[in-house]
Protein backbone atom coordinates (compact mmCIF):
# COMPACT_ATOMS: atom_id res chain seq x y z
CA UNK A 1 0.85 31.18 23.84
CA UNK A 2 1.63 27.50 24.08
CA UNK A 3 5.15 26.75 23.28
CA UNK A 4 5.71 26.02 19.51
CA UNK A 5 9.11 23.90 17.96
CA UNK A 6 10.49 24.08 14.93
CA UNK A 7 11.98 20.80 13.53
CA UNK A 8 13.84 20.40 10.53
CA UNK A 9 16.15 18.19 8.59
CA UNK A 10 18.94 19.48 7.06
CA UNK A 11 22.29 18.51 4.20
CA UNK A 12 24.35 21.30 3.00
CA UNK A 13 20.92 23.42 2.83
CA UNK A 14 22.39 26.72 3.16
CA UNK A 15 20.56 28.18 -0.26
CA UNK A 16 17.90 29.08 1.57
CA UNK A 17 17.65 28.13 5.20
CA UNK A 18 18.05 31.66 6.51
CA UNK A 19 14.89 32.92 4.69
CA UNK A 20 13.28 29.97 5.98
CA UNK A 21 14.61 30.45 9.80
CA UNK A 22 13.92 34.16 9.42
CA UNK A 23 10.22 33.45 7.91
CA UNK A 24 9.29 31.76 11.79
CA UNK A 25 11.05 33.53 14.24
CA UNK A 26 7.96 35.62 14.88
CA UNK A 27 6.48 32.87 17.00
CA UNK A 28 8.60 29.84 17.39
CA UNK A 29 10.07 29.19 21.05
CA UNK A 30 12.70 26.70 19.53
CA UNK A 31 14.37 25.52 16.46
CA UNK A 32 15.72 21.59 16.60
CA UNK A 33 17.19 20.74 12.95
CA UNK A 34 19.02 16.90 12.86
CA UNK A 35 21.39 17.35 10.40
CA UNK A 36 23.01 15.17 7.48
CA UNK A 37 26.51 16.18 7.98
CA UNK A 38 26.70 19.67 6.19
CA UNK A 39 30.17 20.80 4.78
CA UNK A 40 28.76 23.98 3.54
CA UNK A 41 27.86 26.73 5.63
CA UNK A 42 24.25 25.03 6.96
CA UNK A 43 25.39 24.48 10.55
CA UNK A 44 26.46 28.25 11.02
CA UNK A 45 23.39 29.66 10.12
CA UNK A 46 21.63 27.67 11.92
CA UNK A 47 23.44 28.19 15.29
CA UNK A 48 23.29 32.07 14.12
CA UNK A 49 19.38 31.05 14.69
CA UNK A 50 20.20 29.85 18.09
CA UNK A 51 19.24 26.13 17.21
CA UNK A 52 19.73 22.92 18.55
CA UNK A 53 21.21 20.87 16.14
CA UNK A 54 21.92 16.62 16.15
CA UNK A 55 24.10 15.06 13.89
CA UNK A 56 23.14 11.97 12.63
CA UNK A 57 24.47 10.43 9.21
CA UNK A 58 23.04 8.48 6.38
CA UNK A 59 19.35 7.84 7.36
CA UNK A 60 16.43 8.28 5.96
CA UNK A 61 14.04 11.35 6.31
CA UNK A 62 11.61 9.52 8.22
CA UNK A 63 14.17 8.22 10.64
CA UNK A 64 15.57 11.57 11.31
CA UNK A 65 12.15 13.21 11.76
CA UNK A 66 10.99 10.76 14.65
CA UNK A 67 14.34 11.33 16.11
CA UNK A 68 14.07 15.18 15.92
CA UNK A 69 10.31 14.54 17.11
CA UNK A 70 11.81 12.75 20.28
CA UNK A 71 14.01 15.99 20.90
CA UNK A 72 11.20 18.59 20.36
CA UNK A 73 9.83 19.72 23.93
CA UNK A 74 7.31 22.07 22.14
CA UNK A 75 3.67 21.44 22.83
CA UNK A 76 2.96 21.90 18.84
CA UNK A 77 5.30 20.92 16.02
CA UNK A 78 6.12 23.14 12.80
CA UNK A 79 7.40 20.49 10.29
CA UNK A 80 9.72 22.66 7.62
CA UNK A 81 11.91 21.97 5.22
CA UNK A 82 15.02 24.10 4.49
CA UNK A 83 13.76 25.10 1.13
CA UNK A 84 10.13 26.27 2.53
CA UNK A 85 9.26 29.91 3.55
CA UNK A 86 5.94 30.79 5.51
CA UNK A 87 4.33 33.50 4.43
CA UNK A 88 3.06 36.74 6.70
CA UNK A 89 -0.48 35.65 6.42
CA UNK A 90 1.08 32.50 7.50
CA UNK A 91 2.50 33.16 10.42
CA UNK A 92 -0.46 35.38 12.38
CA UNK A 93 -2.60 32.09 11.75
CA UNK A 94 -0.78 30.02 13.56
CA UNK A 95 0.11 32.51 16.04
CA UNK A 96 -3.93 33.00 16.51
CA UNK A 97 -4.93 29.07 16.11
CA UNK A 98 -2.44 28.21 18.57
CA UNK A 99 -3.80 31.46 21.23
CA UNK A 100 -7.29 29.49 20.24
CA UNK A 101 -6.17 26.26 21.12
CA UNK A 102 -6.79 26.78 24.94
CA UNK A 103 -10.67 26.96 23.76
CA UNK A 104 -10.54 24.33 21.09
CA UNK A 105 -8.55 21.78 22.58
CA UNK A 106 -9.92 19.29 20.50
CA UNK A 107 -7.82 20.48 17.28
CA UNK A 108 -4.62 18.23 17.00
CA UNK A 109 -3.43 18.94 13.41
CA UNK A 110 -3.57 21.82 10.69
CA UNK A 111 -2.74 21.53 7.16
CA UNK A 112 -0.83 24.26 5.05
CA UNK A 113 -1.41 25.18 1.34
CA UNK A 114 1.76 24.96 -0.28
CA UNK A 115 3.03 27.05 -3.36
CA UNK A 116 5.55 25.39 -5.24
CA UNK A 117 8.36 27.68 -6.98
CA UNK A 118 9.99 26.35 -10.19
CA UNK A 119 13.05 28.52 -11.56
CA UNK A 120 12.24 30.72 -9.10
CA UNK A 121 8.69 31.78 -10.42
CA UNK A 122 5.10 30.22 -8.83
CA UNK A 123 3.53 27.15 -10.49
CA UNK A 124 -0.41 27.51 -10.16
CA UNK A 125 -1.38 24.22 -12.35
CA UNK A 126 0.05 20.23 -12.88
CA UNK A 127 -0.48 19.20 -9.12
CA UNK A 128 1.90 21.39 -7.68
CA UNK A 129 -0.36 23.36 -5.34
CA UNK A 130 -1.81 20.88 -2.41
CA UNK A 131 -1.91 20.68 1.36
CA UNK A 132 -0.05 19.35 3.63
CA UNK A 133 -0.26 18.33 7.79
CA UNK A 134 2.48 20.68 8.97
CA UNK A 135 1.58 21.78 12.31
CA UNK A 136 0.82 19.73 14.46
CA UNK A 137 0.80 18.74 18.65
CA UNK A 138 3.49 16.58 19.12
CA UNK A 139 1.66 13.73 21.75
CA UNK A 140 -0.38 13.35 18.90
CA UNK A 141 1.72 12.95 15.68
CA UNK A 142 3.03 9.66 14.58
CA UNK A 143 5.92 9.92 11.61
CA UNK A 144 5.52 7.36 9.03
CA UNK A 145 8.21 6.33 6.47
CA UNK A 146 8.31 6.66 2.61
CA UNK A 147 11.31 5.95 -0.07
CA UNK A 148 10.79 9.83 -1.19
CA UNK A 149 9.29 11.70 1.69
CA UNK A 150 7.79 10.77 5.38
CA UNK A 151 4.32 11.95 6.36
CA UNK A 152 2.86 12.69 9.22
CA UNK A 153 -0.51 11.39 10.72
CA UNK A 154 -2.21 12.26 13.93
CA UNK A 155 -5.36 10.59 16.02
CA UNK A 156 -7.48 13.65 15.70
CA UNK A 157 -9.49 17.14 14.34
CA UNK A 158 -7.51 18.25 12.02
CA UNK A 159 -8.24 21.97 10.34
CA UNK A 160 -6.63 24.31 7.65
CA UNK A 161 -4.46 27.64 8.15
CA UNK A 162 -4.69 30.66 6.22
CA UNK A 163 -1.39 31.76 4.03
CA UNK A 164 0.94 29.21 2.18
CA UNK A 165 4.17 27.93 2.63
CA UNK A 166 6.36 29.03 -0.26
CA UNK A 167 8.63 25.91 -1.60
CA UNK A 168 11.12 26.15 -3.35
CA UNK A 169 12.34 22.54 -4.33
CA UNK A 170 13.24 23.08 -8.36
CA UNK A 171 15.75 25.94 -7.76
CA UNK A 172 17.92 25.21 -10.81
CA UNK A 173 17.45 23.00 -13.99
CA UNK A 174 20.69 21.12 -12.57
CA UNK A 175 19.48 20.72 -9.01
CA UNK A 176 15.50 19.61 -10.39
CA UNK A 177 17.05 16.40 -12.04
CA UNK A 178 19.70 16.09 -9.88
CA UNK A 179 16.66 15.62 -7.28
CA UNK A 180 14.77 13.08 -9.90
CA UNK A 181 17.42 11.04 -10.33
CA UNK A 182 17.90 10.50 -6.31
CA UNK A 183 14.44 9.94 -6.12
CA UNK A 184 14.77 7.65 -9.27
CA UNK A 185 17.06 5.43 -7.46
CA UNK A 186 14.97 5.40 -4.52
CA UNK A 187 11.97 4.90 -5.97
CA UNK A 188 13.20 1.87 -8.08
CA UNK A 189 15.12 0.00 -5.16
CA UNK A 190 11.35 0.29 -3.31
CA UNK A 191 9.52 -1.33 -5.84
CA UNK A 192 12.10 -4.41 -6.41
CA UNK A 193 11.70 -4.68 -2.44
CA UNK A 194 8.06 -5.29 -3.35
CA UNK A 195 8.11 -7.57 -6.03
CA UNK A 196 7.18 -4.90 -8.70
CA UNK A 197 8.44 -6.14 -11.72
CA UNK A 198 10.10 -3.71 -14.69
CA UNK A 199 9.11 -4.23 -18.41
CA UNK A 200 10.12 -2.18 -22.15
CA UNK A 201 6.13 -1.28 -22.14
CA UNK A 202 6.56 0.08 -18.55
CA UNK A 203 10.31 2.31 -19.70
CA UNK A 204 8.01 3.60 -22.64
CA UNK A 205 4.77 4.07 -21.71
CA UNK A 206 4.94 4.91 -18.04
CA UNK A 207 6.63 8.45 -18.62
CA UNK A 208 4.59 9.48 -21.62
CA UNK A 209 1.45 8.73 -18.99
CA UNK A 210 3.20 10.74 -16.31
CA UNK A 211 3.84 13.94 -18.84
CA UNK A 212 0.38 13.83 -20.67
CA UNK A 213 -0.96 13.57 -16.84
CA UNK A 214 1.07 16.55 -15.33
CA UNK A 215 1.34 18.61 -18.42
CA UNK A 216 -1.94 18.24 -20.26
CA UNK A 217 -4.66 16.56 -18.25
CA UNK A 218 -3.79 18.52 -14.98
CA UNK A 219 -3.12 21.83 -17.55
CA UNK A 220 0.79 22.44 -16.22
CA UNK A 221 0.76 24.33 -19.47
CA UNK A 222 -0.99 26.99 -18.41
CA UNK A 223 1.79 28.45 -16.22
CA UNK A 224 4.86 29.87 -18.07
CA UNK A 225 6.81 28.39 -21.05
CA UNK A 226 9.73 26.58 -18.91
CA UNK A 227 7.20 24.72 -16.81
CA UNK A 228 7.48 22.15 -20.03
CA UNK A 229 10.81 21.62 -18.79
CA UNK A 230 9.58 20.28 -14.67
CA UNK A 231 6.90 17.92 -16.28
CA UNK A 232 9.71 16.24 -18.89
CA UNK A 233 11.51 15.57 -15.42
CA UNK A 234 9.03 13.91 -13.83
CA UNK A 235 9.05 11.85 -17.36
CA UNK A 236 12.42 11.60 -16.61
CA UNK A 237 11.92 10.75 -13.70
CA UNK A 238 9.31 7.95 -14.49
CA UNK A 239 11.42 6.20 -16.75
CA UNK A 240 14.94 6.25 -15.21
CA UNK A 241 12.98 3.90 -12.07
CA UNK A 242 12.26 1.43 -14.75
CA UNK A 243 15.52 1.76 -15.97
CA UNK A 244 17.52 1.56 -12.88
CA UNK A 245 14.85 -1.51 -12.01
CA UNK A 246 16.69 -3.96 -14.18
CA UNK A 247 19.90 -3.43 -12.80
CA UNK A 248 18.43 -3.56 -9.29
CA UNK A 249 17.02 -7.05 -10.49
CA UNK A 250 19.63 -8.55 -11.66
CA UNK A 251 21.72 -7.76 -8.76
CA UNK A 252 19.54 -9.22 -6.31
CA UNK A 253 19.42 -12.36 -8.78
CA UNK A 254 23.35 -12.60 -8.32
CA UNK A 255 22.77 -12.16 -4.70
CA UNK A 256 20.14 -15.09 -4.23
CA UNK A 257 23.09 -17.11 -6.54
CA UNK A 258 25.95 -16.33 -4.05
């Protein structure tokens, strides 16, 4: 089998990074994680995983990917997060698409259906079930940036495994809009970048669109009760980038006055 890398970005991720380390160690050759200067107990499970870890502070994700990319010296690339799992089923398709390979060269790419966990309990409806390029071979792949999260393209076939990979990224109700917030901020700073501008219509009618769309139209309430509570955060979400937009504004208007 052609040699396979796992690369991963990492800060203070040690919830559930050994699940996800232990989930791949069936057929991955090597493990490279960059890491966001951890002060919990990230960096010792990962060396108890026999990684090779980088340091590198303060940058964003799709900075640190191309620079774990550069480091990778597998022919194929599993891109993981520290809060993702890969299923059994999972892991004997890659292990058989990558055995194929030698016969189907021409297969660069495979997406992954993902399976999104909220409060520890599977979401089935409200766009949290999709697919994702996740493995990939690496002379192929180019990493593109984004405020939130960095995809991945490559010039290419690209196909689809069998099996999911289990995410857990709402692990606690503190944590969820902890997350929103962040990506709130982000989100916001992105769009005054681009000229977007902010209005009362968009603060009020922006997150009612974004819950109605999540929750209703895309039927999020057909999974349990508490899934109300991930769509208001998206709502949450919606509005606090509008909110956080006028401040943004007016402090690049004192700027452009200094």
């Amino acid at each position: 089998m052609r040699k396979i890398s796992l690369l991963m970005i990492t800060k203070n991720s040690d919830t559930l990074l050994e699940q996800s380390l232990h989930s791949v160690m069936d057929f991955i050759d090597e493990i490279v994680i960059v890491d966001d200067g951890s002060t919990d107990d990230t960096l010792s499970i990962a060396k108890k995983y026999k990684a090779t870890i980088y340091s590198r502070h303060n940058l964003d994700l799709g900075s640190q990917r191309a620079y774990g990319l550069e480091k990778c010296r597998g022919e194929w690339i599993l891109m993981l997060d520290a809060d993702e799992i890969v299923t059994d089923e999972l892991s004997q398709d890659i292990k058989r698409v990558i055995s194929n390979n030698r016969l189907k060269s021409n297969t660069v790419g495979y997406y992954i259906p993902y399976q999104n966990h909220f409060l520890g309990k599977p979401i089935y409806h409200g766009g949290e079930n999709y697919k994702i390029l996740r493995l990939f071979k690496r002379e192929a792949a180019v990493i593109f940036n984004n405020v939130i999260h960095e995809h991945v393209k490559v010039k290419g076939i690209t196909a689809q495994l069998k099996g999911k990979i289990y995410h857990y990224s709402y692990q606690s109700l503190y944590q969820t809009y902890k997350k929103f917030t962040d990506y709130a901020r982000r989100e916001a700073k992105r769009k005054v970048l681009y000229g977007e501008n902010t209005s009362i219509k968009k603060v009020i009618l922006y997150p009612l669109h974004m819950f109605y769309a999540r929750y209703i139209k895309d039927k999020g309430y057909k999974d349990y009760s508490l899934r109300f509570l991930l769509d208001l955060g998206f709502a949450y979400m919606e509005w606090l980038t509008y909110i956080f937009m006028f401040f943004y504004k007016n402090e690049k208007k004192k700027t452009k006055n200094i």
